[in-house]
ModelCIF file with pLDDT and N, C-alpha, C, O atoms, coordinates in Angstrom:
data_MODEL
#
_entry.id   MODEL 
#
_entity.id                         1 
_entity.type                       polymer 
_entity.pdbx_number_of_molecules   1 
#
_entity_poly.entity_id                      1 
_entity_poly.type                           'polypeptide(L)' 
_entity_poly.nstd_linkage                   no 
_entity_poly.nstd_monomer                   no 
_entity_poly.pdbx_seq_one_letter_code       
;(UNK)(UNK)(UNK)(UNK)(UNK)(UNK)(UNK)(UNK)(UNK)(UNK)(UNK)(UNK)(UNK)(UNK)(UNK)(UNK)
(UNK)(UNK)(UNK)(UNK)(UNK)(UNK)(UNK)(UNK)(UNK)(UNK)(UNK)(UNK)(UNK)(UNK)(UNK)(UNK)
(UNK)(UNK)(UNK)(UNK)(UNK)(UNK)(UNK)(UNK)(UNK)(UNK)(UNK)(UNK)(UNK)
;
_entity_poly.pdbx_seq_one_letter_code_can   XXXXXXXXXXXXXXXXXXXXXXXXXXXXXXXXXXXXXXXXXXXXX 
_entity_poly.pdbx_strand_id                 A 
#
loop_
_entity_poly_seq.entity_id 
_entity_poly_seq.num 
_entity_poly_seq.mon_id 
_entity_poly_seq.hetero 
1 1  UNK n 
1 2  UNK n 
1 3  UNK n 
1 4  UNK n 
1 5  UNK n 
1 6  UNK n 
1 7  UNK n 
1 8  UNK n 
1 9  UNK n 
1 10 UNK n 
1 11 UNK n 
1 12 UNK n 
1 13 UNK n 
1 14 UNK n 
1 15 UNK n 
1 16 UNK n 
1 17 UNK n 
1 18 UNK n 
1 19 UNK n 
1 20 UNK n 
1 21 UNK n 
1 22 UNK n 
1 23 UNK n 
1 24 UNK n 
1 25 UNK n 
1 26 UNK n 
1 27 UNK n 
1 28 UNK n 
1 29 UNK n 
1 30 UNK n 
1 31 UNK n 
1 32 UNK n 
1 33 UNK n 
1 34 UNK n 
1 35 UNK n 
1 36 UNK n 
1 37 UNK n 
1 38 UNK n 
1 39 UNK n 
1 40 UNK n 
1 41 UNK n 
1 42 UNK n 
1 43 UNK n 
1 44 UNK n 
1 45 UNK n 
#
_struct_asym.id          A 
_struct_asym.entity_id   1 
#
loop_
_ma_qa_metric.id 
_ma_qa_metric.mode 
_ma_qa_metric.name 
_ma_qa_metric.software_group_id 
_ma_qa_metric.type 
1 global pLDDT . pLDDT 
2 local  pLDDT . pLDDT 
#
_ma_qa_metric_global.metric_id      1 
_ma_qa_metric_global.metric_value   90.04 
_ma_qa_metric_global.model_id       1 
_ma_qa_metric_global.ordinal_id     1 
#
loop_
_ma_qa_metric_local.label_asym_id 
_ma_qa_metric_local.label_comp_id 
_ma_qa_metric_local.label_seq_id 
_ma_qa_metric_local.metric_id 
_ma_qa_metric_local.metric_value 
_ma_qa_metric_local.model_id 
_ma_qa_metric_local.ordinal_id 
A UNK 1  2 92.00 1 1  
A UNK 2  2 92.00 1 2  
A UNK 3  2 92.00 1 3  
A UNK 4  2 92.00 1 4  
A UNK 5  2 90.00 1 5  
A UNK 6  2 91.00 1 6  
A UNK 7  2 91.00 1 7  
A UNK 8  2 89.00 1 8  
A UNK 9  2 90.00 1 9  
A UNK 10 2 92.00 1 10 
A UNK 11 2 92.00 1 11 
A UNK 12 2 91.00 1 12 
A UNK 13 2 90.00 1 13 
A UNK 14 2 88.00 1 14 
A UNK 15 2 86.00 1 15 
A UNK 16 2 87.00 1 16 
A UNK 17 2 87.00 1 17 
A UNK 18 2 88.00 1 18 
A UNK 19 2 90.00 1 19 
A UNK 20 2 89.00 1 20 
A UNK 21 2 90.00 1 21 
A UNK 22 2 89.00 1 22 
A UNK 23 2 91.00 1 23 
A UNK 24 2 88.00 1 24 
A UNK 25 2 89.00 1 25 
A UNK 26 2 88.00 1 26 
A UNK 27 2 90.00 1 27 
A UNK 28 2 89.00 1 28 
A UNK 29 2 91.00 1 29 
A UNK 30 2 93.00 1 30 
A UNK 31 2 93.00 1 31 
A UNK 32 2 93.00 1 32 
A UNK 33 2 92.00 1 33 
A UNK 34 2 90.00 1 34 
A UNK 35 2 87.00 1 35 
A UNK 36 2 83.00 1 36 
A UNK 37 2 87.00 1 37 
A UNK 38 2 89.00 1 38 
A UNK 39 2 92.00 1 39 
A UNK 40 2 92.00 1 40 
A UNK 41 2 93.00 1 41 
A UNK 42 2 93.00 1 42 
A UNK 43 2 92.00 1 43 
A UNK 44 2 90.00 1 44 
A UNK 45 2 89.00 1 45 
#
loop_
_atom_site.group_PDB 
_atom_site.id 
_atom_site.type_symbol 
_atom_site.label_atom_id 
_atom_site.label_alt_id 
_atom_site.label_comp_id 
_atom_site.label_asym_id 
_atom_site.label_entity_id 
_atom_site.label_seq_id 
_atom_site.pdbx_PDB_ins_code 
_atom_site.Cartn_x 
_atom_site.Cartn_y 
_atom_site.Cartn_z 
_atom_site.occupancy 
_atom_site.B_iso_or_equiv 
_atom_site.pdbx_formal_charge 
_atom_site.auth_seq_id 
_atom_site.auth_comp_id 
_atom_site.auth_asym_id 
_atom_site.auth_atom_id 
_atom_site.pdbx_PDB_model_num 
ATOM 1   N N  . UNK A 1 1  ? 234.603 34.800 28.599 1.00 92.00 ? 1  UNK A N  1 
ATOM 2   C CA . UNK A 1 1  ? 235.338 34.312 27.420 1.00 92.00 ? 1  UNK A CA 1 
ATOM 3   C C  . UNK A 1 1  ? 236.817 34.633 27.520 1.00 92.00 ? 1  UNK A C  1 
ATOM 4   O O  . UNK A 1 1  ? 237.699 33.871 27.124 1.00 92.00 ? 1  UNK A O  1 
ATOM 5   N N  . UNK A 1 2  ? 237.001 35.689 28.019 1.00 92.00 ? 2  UNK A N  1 
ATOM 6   C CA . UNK A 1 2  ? 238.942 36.355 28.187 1.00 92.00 ? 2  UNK A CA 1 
ATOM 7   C C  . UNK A 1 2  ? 239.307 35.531 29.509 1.00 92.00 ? 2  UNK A C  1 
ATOM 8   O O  . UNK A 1 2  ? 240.504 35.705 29.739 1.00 92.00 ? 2  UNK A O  1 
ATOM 9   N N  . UNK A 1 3  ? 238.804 34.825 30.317 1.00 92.00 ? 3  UNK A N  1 
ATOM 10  C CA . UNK A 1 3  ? 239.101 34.402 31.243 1.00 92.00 ? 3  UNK A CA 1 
ATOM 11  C C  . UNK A 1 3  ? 238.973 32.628 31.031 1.00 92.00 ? 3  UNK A C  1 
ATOM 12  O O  . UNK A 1 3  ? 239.861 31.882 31.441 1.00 92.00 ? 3  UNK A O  1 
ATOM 13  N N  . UNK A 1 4  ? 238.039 32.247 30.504 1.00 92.00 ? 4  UNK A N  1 
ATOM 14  C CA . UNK A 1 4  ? 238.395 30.864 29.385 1.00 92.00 ? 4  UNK A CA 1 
ATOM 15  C C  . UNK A 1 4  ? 239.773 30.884 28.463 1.00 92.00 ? 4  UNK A C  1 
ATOM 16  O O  . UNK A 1 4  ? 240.543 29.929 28.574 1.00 92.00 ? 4  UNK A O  1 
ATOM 17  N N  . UNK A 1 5  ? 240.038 31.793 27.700 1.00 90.00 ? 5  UNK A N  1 
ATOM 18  C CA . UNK A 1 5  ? 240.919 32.178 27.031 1.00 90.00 ? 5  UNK A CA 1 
ATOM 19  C C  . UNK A 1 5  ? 242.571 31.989 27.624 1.00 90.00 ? 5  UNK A C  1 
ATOM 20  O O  . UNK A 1 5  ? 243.529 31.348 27.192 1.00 90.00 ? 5  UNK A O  1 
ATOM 21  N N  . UNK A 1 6  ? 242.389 32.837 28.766 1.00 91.00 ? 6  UNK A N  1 
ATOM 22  C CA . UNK A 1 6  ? 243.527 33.116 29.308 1.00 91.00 ? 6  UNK A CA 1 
ATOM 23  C C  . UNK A 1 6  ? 244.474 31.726 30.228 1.00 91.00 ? 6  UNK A C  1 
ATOM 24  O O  . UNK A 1 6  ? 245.586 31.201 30.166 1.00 91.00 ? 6  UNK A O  1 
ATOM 25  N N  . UNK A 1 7  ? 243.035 31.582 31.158 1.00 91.00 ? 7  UNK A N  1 
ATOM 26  C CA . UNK A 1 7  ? 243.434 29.856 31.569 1.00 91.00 ? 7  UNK A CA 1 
ATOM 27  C C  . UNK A 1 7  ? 243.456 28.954 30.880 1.00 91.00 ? 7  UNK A C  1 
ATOM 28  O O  . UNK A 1 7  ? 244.558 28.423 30.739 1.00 91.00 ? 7  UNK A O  1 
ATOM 29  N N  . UNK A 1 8  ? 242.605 28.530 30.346 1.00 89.00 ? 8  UNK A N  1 
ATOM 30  C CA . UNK A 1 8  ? 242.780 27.431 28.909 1.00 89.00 ? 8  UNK A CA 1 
ATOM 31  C C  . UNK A 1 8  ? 241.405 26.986 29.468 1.00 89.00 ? 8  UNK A C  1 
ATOM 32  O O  . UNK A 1 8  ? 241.236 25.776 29.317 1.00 89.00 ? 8  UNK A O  1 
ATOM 33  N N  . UNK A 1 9  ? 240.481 27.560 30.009 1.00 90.00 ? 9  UNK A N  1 
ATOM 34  C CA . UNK A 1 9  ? 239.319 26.534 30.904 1.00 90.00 ? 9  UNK A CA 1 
ATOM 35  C C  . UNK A 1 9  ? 238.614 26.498 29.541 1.00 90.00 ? 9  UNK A C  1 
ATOM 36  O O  . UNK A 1 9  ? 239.061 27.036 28.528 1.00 90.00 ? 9  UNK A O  1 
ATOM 37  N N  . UNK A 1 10 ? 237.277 25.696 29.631 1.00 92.00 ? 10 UNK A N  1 
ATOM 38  C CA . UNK A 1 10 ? 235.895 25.422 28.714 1.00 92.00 ? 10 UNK A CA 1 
ATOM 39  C C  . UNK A 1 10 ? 234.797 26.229 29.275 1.00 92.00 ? 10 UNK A C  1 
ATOM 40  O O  . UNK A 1 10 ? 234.396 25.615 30.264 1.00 92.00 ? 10 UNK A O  1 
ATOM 41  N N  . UNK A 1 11 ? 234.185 27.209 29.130 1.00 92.00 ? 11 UNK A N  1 
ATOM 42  C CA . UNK A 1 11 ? 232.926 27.413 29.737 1.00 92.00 ? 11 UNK A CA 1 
ATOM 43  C C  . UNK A 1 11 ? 231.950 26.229 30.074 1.00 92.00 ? 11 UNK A C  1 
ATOM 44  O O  . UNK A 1 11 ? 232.173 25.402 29.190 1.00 92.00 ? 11 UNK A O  1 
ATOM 45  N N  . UNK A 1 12 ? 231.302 25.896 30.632 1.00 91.00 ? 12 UNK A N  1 
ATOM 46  C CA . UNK A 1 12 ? 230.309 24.594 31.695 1.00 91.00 ? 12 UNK A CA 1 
ATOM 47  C C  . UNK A 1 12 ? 228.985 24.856 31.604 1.00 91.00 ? 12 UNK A C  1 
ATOM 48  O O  . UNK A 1 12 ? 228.545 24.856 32.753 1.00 91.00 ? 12 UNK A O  1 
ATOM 49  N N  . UNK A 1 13 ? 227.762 25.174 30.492 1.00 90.00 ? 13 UNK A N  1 
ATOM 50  C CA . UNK A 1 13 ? 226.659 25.049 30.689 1.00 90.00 ? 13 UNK A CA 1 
ATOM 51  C C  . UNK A 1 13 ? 225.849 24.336 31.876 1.00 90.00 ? 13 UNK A C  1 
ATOM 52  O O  . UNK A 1 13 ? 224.696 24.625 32.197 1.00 90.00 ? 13 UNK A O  1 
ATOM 53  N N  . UNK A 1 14 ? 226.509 23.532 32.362 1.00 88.00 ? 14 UNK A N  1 
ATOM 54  C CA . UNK A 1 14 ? 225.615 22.589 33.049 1.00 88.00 ? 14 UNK A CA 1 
ATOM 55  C C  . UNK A 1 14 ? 226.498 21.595 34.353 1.00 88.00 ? 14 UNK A C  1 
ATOM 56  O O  . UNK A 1 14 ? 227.046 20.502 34.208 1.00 88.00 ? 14 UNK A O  1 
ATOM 57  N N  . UNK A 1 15 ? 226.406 22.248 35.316 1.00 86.00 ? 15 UNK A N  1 
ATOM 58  C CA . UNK A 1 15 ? 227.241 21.171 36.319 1.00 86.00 ? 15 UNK A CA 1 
ATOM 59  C C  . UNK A 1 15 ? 227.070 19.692 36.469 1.00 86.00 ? 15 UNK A C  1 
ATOM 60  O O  . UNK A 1 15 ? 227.823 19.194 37.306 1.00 86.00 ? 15 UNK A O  1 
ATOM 61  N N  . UNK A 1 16 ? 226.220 18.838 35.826 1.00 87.00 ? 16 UNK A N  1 
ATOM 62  C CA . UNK A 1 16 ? 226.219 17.484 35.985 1.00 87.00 ? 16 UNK A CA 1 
ATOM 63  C C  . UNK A 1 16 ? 227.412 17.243 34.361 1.00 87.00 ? 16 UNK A C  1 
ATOM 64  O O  . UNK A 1 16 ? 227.890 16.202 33.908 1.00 87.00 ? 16 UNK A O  1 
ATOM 65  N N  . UNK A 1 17 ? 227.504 18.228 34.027 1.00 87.00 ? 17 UNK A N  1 
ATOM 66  C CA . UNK A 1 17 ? 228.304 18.042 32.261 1.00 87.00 ? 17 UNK A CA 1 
ATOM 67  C C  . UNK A 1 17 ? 229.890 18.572 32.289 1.00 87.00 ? 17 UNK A C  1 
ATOM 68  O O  . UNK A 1 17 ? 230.499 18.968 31.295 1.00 87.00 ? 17 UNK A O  1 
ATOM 69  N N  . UNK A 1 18 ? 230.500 18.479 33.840 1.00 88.00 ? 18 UNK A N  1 
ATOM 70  C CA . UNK A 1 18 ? 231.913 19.086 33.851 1.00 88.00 ? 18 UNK A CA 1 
ATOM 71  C C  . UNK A 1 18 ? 232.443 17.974 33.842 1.00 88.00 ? 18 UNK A C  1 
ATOM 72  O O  . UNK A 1 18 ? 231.997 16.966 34.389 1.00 88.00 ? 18 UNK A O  1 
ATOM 73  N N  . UNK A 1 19 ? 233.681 18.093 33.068 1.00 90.00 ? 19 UNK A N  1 
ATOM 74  C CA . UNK A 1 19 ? 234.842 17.050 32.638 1.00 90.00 ? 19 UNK A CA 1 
ATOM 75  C C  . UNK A 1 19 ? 235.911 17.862 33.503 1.00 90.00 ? 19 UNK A C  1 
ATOM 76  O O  . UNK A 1 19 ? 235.882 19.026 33.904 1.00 90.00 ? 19 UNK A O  1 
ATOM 77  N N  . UNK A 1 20 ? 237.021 16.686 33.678 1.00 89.00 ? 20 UNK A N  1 
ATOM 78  C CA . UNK A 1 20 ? 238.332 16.870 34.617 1.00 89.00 ? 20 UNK A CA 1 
ATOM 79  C C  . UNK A 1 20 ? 238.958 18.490 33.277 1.00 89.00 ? 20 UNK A C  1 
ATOM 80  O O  . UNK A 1 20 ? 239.225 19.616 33.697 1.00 89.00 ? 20 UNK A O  1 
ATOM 81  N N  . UNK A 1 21 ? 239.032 18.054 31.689 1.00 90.00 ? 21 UNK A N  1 
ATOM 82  C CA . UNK A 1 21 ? 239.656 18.730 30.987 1.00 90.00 ? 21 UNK A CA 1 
ATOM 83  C C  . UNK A 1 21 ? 239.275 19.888 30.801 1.00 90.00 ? 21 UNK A C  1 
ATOM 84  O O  . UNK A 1 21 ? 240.095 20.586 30.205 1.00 90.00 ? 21 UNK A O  1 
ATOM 85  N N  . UNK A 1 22 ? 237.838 20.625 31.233 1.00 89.00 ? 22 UNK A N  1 
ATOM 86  C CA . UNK A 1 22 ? 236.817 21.775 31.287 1.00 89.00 ? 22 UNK A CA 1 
ATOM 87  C C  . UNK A 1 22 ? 237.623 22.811 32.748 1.00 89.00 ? 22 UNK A C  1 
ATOM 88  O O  . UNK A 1 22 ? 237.236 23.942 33.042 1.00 89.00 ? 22 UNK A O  1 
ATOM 89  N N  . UNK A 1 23 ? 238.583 22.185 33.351 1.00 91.00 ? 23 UNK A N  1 
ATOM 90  C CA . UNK A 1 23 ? 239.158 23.208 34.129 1.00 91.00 ? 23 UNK A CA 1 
ATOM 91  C C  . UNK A 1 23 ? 240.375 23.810 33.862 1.00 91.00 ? 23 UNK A C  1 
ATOM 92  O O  . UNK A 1 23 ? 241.260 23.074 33.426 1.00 91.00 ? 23 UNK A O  1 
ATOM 93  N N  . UNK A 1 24 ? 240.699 25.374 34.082 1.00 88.00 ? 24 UNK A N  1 
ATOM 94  C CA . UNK A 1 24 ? 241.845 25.876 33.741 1.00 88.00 ? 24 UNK A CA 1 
ATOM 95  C C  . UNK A 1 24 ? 243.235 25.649 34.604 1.00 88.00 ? 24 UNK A C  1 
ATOM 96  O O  . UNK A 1 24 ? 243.209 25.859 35.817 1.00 88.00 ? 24 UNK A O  1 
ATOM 97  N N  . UNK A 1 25 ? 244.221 25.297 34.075 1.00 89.00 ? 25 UNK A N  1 
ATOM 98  C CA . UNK A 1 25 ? 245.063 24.982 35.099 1.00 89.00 ? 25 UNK A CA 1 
ATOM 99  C C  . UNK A 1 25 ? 246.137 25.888 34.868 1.00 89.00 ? 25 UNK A C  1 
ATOM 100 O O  . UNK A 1 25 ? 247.121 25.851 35.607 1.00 89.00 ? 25 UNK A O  1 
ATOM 101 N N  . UNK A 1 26 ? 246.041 26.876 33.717 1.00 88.00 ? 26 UNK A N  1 
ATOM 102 C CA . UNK A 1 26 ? 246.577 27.635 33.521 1.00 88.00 ? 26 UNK A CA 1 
ATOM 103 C C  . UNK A 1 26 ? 247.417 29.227 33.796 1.00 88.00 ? 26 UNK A C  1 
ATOM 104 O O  . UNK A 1 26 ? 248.254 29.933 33.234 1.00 88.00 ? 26 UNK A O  1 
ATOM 105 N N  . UNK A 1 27 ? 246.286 29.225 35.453 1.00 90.00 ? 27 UNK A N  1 
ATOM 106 C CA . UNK A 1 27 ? 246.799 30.349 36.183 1.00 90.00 ? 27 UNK A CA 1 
ATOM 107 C C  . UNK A 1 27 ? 247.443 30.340 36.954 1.00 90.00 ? 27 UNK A C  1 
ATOM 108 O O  . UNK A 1 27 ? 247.274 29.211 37.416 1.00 90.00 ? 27 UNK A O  1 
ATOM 109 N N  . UNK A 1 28 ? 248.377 30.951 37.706 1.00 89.00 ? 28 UNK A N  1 
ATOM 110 C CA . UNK A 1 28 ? 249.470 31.275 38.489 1.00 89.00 ? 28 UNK A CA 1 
ATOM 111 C C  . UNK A 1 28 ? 249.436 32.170 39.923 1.00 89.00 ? 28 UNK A C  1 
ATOM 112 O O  . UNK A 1 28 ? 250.189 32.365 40.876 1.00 89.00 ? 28 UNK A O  1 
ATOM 113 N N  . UNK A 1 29 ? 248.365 32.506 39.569 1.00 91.00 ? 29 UNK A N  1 
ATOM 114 C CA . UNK A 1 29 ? 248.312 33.549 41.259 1.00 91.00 ? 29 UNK A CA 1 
ATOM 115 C C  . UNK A 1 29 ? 246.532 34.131 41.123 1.00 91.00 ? 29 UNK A C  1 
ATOM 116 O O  . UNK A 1 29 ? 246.162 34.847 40.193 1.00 91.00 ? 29 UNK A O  1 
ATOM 117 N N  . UNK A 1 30 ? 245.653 33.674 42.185 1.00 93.00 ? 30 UNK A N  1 
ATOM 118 C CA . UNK A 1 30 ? 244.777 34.122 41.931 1.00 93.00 ? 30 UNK A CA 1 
ATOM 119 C C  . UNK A 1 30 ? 244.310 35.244 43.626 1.00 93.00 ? 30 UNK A C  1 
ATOM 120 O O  . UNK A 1 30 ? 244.237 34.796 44.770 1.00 93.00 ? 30 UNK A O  1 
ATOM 121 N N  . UNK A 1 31 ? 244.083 36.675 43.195 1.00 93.00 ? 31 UNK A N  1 
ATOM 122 C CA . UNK A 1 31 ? 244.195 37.743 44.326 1.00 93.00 ? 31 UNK A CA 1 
ATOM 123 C C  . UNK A 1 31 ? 243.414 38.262 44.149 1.00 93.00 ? 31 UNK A C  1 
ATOM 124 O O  . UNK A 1 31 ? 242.939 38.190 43.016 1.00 93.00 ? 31 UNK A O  1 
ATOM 125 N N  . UNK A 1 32 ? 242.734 39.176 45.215 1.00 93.00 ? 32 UNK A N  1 
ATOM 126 C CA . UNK A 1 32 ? 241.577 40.371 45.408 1.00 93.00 ? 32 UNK A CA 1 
ATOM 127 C C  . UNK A 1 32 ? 242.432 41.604 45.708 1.00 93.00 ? 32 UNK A C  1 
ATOM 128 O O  . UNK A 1 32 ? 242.941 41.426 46.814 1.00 93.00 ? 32 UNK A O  1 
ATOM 129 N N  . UNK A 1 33 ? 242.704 42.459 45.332 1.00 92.00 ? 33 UNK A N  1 
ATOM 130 C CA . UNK A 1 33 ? 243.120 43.693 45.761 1.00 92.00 ? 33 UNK A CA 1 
ATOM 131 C C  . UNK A 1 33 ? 241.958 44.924 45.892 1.00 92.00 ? 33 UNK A C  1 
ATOM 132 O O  . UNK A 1 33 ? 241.023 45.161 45.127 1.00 92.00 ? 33 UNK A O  1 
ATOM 133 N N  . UNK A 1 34 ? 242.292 45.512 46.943 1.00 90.00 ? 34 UNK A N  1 
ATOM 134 C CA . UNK A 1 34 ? 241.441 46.824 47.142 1.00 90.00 ? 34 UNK A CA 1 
ATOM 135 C C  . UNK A 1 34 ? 242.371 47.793 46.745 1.00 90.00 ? 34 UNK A C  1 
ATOM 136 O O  . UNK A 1 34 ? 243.514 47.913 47.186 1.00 90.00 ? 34 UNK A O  1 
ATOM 137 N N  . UNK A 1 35 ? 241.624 48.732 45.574 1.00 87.00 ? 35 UNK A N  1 
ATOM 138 C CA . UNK A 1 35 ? 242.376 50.022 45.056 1.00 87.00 ? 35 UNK A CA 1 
ATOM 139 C C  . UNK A 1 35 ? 241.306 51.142 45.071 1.00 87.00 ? 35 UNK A C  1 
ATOM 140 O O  . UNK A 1 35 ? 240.421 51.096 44.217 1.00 87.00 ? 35 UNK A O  1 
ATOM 141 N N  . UNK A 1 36 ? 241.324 52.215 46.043 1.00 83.00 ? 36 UNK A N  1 
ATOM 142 C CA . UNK A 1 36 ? 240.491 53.046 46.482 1.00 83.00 ? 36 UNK A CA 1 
ATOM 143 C C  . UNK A 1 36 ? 239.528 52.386 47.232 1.00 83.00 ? 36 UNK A C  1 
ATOM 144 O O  . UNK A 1 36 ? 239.897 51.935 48.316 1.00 83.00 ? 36 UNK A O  1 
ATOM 145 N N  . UNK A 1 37 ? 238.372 52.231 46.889 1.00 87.00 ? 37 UNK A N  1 
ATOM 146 C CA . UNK A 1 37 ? 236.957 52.037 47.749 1.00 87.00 ? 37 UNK A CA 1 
ATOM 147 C C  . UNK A 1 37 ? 236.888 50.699 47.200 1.00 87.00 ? 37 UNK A C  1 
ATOM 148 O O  . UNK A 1 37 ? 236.213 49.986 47.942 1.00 87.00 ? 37 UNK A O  1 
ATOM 149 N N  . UNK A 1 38 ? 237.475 49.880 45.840 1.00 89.00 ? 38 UNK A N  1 
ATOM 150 C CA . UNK A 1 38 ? 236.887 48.987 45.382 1.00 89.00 ? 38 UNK A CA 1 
ATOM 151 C C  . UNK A 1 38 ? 237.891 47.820 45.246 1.00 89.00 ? 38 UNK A C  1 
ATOM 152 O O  . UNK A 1 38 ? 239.070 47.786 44.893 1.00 89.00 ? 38 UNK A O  1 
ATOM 153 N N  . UNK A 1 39 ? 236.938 46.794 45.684 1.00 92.00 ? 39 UNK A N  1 
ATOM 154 C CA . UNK A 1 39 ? 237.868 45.275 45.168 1.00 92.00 ? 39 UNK A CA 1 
ATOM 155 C C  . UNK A 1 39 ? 238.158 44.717 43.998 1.00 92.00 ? 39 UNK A C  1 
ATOM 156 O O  . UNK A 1 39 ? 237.249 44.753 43.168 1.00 92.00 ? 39 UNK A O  1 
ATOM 157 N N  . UNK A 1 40 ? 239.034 44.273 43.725 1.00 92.00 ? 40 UNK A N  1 
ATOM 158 C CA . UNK A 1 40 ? 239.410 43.843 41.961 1.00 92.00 ? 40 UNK A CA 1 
ATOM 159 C C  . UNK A 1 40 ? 239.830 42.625 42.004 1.00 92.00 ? 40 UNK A C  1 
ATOM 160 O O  . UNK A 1 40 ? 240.354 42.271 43.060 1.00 92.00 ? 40 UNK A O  1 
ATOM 161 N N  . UNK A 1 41 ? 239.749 41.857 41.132 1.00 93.00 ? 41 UNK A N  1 
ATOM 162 C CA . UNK A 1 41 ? 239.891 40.492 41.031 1.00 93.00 ? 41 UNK A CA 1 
ATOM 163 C C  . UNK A 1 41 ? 240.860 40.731 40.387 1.00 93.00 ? 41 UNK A C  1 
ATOM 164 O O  . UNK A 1 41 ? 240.856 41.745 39.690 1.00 93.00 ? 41 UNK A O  1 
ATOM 165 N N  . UNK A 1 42 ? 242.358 39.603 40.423 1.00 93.00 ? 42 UNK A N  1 
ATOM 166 C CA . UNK A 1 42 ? 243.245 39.491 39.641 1.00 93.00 ? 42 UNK A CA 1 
ATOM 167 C C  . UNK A 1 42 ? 243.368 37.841 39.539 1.00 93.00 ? 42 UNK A C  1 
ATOM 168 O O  . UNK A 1 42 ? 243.265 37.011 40.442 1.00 93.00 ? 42 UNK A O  1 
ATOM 169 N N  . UNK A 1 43 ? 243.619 37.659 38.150 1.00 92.00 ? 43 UNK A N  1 
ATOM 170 C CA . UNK A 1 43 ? 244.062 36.685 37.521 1.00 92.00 ? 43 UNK A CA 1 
ATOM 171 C C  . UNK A 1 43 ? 245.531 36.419 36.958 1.00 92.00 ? 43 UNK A C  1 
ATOM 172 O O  . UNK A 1 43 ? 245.609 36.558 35.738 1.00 92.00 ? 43 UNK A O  1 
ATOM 173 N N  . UNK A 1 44 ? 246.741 36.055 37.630 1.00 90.00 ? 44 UNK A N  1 
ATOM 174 C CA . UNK A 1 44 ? 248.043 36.294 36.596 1.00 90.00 ? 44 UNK A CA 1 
ATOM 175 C C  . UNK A 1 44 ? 248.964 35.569 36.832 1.00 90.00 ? 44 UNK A C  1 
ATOM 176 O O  . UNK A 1 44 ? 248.919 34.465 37.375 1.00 90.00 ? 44 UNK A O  1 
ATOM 177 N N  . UNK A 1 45 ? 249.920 36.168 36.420 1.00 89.00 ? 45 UNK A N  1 
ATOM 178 C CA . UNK A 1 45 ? 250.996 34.384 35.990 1.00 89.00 ? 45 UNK A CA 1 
ATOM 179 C C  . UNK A 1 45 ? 250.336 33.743 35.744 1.00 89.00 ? 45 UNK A C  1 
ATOM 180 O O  . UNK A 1 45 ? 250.671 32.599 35.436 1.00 89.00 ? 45 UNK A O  1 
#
């Protein structure tokens, strides 16, 4: 939901039911960083 939110996406119950407008186009940099032992997903700009 914070990640619908943030991009502007729709959550997608059902892949035969995705519309062009159900995607977020709203993000700016999408990265994996390793900090200690673990990988983190980043979402920004």
């Amino acid at each position: 939901n914070r990640i619908a939110r943030a991009v502007g996406a729709t959550i997608v119950n059902r892949p035969e039911e995705i519309k062009e407008e159900d995607l977020g186009l709203g993000c700016g940099l999408f990265e994996i960083q390793k900090i200690g032992d673990e990988y983190f997903t980043f979402l920004t700009k």
